[in-house]
Structure formats: C-alpha cells, structure tokens
PDB file of N, CA and C in Angstrom:
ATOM      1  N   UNK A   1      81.911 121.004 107.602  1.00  0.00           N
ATOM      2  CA  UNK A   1      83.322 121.312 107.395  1.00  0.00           C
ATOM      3  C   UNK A   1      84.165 120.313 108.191  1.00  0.00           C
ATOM      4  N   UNK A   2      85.377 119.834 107.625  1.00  0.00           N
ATOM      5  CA  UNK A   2      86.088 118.668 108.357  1.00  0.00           C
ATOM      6  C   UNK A   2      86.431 119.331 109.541  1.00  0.00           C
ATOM      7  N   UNK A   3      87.206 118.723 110.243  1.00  0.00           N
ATOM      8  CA  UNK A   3      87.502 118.859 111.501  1.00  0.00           C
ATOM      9  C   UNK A   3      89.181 118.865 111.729  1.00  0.00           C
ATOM     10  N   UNK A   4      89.567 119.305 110.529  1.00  0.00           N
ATOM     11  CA  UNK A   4      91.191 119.313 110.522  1.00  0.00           C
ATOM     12  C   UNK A   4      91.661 120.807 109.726  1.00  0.00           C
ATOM     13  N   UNK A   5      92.856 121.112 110.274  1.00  0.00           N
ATOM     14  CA  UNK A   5      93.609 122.194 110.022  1.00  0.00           C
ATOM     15  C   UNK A   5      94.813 121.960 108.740  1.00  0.00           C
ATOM     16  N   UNK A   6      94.876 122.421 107.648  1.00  0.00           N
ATOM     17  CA  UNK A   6      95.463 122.644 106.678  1.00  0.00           C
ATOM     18  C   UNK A   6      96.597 123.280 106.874  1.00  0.00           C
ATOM     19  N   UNK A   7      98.126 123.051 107.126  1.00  0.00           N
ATOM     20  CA  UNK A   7      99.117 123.151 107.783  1.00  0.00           C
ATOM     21  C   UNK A   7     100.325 123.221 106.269  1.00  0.00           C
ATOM     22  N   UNK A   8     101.254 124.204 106.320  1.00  0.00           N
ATOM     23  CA  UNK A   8     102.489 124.357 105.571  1.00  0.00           C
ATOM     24  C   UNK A   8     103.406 125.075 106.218  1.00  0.00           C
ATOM     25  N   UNK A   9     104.263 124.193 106.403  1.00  0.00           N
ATOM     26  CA  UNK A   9     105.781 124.440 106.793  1.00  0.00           C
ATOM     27  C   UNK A   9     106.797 124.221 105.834  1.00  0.00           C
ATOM     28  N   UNK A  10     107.812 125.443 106.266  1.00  0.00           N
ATOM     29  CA  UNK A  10     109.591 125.264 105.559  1.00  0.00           C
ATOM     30  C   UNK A  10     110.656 124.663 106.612  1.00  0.00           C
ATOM     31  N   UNK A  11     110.621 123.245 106.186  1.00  0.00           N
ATOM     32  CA  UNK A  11     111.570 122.820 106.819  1.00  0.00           C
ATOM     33  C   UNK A  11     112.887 122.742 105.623  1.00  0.00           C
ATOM     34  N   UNK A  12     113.977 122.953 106.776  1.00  0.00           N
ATOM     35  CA  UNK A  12     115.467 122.757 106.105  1.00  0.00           C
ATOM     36  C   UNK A  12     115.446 121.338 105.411  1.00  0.00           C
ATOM     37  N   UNK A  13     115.857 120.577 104.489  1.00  0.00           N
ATOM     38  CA  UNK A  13     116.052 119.419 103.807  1.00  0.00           C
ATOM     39  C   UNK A  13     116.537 118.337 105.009  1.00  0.00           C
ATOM     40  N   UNK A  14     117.412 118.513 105.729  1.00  0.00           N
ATOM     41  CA  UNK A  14     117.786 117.361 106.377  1.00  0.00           C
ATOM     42  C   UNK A  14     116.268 116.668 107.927  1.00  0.00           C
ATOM     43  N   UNK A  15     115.984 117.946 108.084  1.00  0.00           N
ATOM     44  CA  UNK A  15     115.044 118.344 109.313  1.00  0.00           C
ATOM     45  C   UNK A  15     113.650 117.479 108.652  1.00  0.00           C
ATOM     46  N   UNK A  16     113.389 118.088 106.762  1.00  0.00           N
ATOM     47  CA  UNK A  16     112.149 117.473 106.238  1.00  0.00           C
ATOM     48  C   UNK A  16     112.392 115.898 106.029  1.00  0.00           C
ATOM     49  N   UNK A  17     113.512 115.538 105.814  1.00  0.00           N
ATOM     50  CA  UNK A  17     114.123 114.249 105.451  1.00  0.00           C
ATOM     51  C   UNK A  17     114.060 113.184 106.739  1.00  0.00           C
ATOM     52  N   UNK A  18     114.320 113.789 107.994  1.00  0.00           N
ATOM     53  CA  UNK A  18     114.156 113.091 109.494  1.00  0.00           C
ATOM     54  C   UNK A  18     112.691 113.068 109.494  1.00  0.00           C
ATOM     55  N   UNK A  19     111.581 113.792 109.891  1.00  0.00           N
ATOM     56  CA  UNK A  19     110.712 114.119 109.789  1.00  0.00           C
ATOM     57  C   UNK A  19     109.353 112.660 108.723  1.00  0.00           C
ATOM     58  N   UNK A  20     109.795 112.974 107.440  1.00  0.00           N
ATOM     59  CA  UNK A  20     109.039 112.393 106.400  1.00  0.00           C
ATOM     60  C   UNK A  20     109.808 110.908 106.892  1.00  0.00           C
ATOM     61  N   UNK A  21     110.478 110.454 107.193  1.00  0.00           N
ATOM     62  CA  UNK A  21     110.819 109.116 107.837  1.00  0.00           C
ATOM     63  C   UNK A  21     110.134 108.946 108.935  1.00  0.00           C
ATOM     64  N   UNK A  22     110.185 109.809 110.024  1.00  0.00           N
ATOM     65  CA  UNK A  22     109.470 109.560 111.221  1.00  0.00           C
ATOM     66  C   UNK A  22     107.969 109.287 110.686  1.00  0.00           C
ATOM     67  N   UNK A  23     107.353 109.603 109.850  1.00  0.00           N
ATOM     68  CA  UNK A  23     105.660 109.980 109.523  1.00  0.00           C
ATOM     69  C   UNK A  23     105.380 108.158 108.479  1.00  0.00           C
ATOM     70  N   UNK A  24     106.512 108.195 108.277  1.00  0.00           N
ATOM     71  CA  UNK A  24     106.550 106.923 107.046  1.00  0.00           C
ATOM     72  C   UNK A  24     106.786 105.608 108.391  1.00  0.00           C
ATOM     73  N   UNK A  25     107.701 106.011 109.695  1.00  0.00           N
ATOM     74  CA  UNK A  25     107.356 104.999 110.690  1.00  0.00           C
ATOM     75  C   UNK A  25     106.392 104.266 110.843  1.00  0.00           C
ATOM     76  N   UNK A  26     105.310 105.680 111.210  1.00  0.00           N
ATOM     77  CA  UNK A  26     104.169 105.895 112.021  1.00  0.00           C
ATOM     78  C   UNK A  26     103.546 105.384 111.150  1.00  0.00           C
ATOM     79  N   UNK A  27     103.096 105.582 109.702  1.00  0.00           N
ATOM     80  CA  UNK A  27     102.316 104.601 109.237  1.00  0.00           C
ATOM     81  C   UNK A  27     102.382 103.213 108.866  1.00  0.00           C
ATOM     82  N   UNK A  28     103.885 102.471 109.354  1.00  0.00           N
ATOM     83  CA  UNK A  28     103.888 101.084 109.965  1.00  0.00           C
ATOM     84  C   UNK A  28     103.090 100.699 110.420  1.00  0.00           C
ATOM     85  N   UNK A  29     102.684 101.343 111.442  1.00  0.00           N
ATOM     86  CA  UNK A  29     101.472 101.223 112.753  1.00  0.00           C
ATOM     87  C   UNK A  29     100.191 101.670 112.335  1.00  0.00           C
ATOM     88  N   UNK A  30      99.299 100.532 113.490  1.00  0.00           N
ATOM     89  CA  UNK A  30      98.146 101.498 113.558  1.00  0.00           C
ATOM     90  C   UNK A  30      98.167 101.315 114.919  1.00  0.00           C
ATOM     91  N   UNK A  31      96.824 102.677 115.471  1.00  0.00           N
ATOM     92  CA  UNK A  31      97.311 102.676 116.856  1.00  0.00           C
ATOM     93  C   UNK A  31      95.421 101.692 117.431  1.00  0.00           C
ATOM     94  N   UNK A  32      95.827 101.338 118.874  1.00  0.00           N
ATOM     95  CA  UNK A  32      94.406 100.957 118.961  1.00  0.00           C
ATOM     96  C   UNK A  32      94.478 101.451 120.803  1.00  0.00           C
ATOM     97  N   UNK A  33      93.442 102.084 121.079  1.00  0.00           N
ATOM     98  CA  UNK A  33      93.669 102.332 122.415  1.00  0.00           C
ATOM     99  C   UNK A  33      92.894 100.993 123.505  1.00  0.00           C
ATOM    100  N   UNK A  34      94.046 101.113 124.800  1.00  0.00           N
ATOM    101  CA  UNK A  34      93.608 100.168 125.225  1.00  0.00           C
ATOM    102  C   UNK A  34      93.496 101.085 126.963  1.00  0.00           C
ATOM    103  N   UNK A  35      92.336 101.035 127.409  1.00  0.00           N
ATOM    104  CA  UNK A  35      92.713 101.365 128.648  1.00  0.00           C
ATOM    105  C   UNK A  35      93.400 102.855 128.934  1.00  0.00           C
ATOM    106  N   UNK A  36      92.729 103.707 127.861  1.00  0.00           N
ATOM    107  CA  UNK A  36      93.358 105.551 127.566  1.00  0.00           C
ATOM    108  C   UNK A  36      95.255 104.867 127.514  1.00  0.00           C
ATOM    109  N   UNK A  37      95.316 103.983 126.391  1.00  0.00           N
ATOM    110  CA  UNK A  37      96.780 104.135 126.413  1.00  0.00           C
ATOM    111  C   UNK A  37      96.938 103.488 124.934  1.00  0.00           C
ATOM    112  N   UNK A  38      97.995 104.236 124.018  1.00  0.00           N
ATOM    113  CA  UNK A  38      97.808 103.758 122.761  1.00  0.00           C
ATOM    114  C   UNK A  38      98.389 102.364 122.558  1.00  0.00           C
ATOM    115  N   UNK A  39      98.665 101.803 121.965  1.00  0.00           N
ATOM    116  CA  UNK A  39      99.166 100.622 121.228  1.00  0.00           C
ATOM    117  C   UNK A  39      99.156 100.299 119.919  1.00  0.00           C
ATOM    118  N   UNK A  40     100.467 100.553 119.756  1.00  0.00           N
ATOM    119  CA  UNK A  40     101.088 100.696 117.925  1.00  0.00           C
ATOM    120  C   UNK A  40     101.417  98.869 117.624  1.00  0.00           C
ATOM    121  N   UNK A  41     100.311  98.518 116.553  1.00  0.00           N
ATOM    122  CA  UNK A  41     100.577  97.701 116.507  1.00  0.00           C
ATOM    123  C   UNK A  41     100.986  97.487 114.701  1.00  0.00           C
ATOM    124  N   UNK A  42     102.064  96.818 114.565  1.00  0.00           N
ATOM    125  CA  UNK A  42     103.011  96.802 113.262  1.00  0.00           C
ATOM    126  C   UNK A  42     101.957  96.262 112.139  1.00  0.00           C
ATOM    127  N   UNK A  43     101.640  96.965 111.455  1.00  0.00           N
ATOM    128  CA  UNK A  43     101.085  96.247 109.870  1.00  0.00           C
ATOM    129  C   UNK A  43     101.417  95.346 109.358  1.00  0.00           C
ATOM    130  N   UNK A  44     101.451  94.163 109.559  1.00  0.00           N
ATOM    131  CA  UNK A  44     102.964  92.770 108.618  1.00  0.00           C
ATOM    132  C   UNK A  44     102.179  92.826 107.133  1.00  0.00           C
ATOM    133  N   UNK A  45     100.807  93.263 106.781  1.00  0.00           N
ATOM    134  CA  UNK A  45     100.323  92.798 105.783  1.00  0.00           C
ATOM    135  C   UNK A  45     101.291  93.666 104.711  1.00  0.00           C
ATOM    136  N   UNK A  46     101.776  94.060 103.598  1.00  0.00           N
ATOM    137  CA  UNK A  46     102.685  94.256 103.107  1.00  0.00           C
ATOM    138  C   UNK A  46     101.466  95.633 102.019  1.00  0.00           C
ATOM    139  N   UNK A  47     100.400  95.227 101.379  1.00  0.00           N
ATOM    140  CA  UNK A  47      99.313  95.712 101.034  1.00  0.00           C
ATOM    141  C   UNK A  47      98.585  96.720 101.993  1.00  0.00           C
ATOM    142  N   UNK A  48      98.865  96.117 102.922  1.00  0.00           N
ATOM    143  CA  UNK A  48      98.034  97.237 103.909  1.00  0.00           C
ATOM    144  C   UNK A  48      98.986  98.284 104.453  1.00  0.00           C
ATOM    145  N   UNK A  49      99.992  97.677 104.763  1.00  0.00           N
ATOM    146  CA  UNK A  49     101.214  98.719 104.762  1.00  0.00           C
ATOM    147  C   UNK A  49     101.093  99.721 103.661  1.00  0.00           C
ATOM    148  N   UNK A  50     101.233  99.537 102.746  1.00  0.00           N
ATOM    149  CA  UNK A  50     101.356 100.436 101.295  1.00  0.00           C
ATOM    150  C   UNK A  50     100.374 101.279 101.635  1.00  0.00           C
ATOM    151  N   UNK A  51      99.169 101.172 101.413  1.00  0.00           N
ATOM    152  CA  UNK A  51      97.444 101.329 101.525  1.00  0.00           C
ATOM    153  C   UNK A  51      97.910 102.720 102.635  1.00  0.00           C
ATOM    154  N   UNK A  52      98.603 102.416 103.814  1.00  0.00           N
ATOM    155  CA  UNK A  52      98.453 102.911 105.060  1.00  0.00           C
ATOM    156  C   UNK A  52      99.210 104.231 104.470  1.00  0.00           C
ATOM    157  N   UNK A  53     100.430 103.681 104.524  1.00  0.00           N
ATOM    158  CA  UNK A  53     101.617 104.952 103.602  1.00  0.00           C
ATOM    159  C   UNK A  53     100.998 105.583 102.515  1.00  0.00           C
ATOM    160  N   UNK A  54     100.512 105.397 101.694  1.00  0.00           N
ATOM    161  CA  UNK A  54      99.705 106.147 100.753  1.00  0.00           C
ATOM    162  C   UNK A  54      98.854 107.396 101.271  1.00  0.00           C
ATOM    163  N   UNK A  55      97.846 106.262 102.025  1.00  0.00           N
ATOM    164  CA  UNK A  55      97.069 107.773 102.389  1.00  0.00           C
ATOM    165  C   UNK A  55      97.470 108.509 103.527  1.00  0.00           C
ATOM    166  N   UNK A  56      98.707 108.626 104.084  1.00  0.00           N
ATOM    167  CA  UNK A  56      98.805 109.042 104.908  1.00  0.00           C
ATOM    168  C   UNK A  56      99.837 110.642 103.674  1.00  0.00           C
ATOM    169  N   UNK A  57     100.553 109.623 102.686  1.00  0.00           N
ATOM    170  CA  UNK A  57     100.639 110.990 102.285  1.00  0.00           C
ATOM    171  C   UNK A  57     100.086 111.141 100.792  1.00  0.00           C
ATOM    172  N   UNK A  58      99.126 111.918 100.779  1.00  0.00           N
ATOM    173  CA  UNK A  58      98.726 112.580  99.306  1.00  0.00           C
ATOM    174  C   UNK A  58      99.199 112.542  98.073  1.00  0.00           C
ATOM    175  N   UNK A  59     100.288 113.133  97.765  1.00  0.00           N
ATOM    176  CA  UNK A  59     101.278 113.323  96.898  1.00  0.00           C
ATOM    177  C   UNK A  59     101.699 112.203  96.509  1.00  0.00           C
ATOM    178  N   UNK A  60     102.129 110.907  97.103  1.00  0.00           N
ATOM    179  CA  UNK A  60     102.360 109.686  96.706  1.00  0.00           C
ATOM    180  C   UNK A  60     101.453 108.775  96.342  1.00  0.00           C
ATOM    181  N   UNK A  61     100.476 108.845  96.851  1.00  0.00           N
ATOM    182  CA  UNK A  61      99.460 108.366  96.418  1.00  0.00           C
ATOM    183  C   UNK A  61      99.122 108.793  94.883  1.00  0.00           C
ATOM    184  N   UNK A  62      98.953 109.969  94.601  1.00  0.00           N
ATOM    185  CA  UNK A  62      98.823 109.997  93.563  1.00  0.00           C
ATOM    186  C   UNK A  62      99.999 109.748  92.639  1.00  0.00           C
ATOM    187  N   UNK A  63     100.872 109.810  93.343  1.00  0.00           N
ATOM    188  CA  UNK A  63     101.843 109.332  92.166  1.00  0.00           C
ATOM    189  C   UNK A  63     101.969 108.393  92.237  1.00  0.00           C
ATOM    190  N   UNK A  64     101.728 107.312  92.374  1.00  0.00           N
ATOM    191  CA  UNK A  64     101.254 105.606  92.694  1.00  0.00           C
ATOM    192  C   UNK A  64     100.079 105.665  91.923  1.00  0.00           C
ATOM    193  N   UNK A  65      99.004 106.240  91.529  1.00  0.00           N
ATOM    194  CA  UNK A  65      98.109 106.224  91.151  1.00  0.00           C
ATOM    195  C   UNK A  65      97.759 106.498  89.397  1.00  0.00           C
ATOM    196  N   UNK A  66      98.981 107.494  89.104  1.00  0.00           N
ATOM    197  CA  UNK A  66      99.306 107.745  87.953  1.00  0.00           C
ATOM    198  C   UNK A  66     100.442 106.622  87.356  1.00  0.00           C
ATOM    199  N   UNK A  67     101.111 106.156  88.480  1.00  0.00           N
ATOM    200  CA  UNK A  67     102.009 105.197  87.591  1.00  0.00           C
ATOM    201  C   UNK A  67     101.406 103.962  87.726  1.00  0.00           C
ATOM    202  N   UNK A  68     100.204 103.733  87.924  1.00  0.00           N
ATOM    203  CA  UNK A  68      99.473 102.548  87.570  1.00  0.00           C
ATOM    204  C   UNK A  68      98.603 102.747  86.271  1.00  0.00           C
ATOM    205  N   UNK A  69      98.494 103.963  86.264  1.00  0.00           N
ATOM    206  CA  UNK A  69      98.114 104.088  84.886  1.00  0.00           C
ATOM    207  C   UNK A  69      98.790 104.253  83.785  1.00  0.00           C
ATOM    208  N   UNK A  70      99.865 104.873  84.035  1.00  0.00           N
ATOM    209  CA  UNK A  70     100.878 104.887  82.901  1.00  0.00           C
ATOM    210  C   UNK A  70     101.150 103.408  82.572  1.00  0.00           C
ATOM    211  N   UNK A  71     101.083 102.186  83.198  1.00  0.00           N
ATOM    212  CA  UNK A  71     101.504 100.831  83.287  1.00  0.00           C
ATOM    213  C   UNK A  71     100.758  99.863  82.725  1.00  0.00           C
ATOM    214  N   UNK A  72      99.146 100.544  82.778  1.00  0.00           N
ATOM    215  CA  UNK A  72      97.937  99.746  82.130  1.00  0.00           C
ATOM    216  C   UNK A  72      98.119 100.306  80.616  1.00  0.00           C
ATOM    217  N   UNK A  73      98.010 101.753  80.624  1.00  0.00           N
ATOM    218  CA  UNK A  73      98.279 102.153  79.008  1.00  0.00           C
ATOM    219  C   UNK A  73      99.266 101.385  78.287  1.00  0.00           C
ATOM    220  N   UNK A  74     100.597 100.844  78.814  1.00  0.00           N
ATOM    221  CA  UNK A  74     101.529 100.495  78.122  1.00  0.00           C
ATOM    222  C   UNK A  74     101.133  98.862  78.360  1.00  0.00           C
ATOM    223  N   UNK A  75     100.962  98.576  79.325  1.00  0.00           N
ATOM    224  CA  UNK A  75     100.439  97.459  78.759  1.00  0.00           C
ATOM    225  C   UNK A  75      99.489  96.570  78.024  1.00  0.00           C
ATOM    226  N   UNK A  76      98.462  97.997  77.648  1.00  0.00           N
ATOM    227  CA  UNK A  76      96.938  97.644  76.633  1.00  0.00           C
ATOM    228  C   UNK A  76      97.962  98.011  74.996  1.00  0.00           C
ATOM    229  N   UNK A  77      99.058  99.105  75.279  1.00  0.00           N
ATOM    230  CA  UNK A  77      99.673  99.279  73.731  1.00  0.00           C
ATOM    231  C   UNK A  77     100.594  98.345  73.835  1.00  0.00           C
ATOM    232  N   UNK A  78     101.012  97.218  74.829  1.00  0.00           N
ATOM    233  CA  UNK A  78     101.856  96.369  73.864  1.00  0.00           C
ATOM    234  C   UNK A  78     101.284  95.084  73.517  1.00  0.00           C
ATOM    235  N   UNK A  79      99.730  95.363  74.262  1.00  0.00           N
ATOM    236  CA  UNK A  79      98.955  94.323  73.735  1.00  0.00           C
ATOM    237  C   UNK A  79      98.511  94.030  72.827  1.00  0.00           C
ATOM    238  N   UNK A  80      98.057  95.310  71.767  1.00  0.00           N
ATOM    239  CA  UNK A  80      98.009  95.835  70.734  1.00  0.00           C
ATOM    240  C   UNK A  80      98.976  95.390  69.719  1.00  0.00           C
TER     241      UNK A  80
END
C-alpha cells in the first residue's frame, strides 16, 4: 500500500486560487537536500517544467493528455 494519504478539502475560490498558484510555484522547483537543508533549484528546461506541473497535478495532466489526442485525431482526419 503507498505511503500517502488521500486528502479533500473546501476551499473558498480566492483561498483555492492563492493556493493552486503557490503548488504551480513549487513545481518550478525541484528540491535537492544539501547538508539536512533543502535547495529549490528552478527547472529552466521548459519540457521538464511542464512534465513537473503535470504530474504534480492529475487532472491536468489528463487534460493535456486528452488534448493531445483530440489533436492527433484531427490531424490523421485532415490528413485524410
């Protein structure tokens, strides 16, 4: 069994809106510890950035995932 807790909260819109920015920061970064002390170091790769933001949230990912497919379909039917 994983080792993580399955978590749902009601946040107010402005509170979820601060929040889902702060989390979209954080996956700018990755962290690497140096000496029991973290160090956020910035993603510049632009791909790996994405990659990072994705899986950090679910929901976008898949919807990134579906609109790559919606994009191949239309582009195999206008190949057609």
């Amino acid at each position: 069994m994983p080792n993580t807790l399955s978590l749902q909260i009601e946040l107010p819109p402005a509170v979820a809106e601060t929040y889902a920015r702060w989390l979209q920061g954080r996956a700018d970064y990755i962290v690497n510890q140096h000496w029991n002390e973290p160090r956020y170091l910035r993603i510049e790769d632009t791909e790996k950035r994405r990659a990072a933001i994705l899986q950090r949230f679910p929901s976008m990912l898949a919807a990134y995932q579906t609109a790559a497919q919606i994009r191949a379909q239309l582009a195999t039917q206008e190949a057609n």
